[in-house]
Protein backbone atom coordinates (compact mmCIF):
# COMPACT_ATOMS: atom_id res chain seq x y z
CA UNK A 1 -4.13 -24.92 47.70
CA UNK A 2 -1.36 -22.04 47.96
CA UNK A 3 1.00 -24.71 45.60
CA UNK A 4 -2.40 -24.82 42.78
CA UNK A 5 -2.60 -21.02 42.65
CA UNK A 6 1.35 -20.82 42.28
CA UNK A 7 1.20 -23.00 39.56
CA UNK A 8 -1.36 -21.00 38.12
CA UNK A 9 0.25 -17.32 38.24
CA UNK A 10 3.54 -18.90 36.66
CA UNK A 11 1.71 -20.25 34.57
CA UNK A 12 -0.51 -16.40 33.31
CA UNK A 13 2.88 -15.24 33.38
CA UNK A 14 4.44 -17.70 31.23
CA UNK A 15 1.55 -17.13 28.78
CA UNK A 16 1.43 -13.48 28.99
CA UNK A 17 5.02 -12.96 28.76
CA UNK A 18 5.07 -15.15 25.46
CA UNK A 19 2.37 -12.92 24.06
CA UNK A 20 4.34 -9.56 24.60
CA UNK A 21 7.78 -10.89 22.99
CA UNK A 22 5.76 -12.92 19.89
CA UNK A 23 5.94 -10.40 16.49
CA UNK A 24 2.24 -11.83 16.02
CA UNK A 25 1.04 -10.03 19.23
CA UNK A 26 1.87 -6.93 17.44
CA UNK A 27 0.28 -7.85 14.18
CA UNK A 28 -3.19 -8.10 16.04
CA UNK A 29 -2.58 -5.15 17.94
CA UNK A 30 -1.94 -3.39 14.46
CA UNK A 31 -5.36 -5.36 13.16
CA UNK A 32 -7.21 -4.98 15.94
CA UNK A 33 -6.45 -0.90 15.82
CA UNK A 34 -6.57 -0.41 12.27
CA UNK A 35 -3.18 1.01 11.87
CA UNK A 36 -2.53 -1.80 9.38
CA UNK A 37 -5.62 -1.10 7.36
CA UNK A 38 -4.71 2.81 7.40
CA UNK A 39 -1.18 1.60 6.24
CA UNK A 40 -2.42 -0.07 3.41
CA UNK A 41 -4.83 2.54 2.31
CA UNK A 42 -1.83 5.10 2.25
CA UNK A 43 0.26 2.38 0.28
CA UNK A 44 -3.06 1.84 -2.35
CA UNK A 45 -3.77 5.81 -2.05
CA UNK A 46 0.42 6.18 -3.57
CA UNK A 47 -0.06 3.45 -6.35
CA UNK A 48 -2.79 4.49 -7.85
CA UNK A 49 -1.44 8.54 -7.39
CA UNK A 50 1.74 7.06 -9.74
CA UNK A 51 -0.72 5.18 -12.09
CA UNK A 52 -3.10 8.14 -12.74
CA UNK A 53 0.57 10.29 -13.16
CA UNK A 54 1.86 7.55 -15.86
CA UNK A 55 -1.46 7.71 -17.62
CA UNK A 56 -1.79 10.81 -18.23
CA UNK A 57 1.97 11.43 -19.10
CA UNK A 58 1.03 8.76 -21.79
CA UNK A 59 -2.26 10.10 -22.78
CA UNK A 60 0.13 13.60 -23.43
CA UNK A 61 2.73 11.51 -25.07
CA UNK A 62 0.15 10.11 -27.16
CA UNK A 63 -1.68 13.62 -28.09
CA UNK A 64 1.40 15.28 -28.85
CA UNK A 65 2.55 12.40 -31.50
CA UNK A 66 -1.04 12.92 -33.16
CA UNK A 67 -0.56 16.03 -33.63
CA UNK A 68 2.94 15.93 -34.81
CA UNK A 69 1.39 13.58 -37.27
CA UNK A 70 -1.20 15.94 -38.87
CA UNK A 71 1.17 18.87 -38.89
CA UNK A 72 3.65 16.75 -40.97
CA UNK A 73 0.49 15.41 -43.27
CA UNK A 74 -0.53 19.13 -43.53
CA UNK A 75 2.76 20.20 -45.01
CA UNK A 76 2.90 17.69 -47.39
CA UNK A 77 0.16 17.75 -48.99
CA UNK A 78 0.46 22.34 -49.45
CA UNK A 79 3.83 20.77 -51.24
CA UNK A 80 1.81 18.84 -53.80
């Protein structure tokens, strides 16, 4: 009996101690915590911050050469 229950302590030891030094027992504890969900949120959150900032420096872009455009028409045709 006392050699069934040491085999069975080394043997929750053995299995805990392979969960602590496993990377994957920190990738659920990030899951099960949410710090990997908040992680990518702040990662999404920073992409689409730079995607709104690179439209609307092309939207400017854009503007500006349209009205570059008419000002030029404009002075061509007072010339004629």
């Amino acid at each position: 009996m006392k050699k069934i229950f040491q085999v069975w302590a080394l043997a929750i030891l053995f299995a805990c101690g392979g969960f602590m030094g496993c990377d994957s027992s920190k990738e659920a504890v990030d899951d099960i915590t949410g710090k990997k969900s908040v992680e990518q949120f702040q990662k999404s959150k920073k992409d689409i911050d730079n995607t709104v900032k690179k439209q609307a420096d092309r939207f400017k872009d854009i503007s500006d050469d349209k009205k570059g455009d008419k000002d030029s028409e404009d002075t061509e045709d007072k010339g004629l």
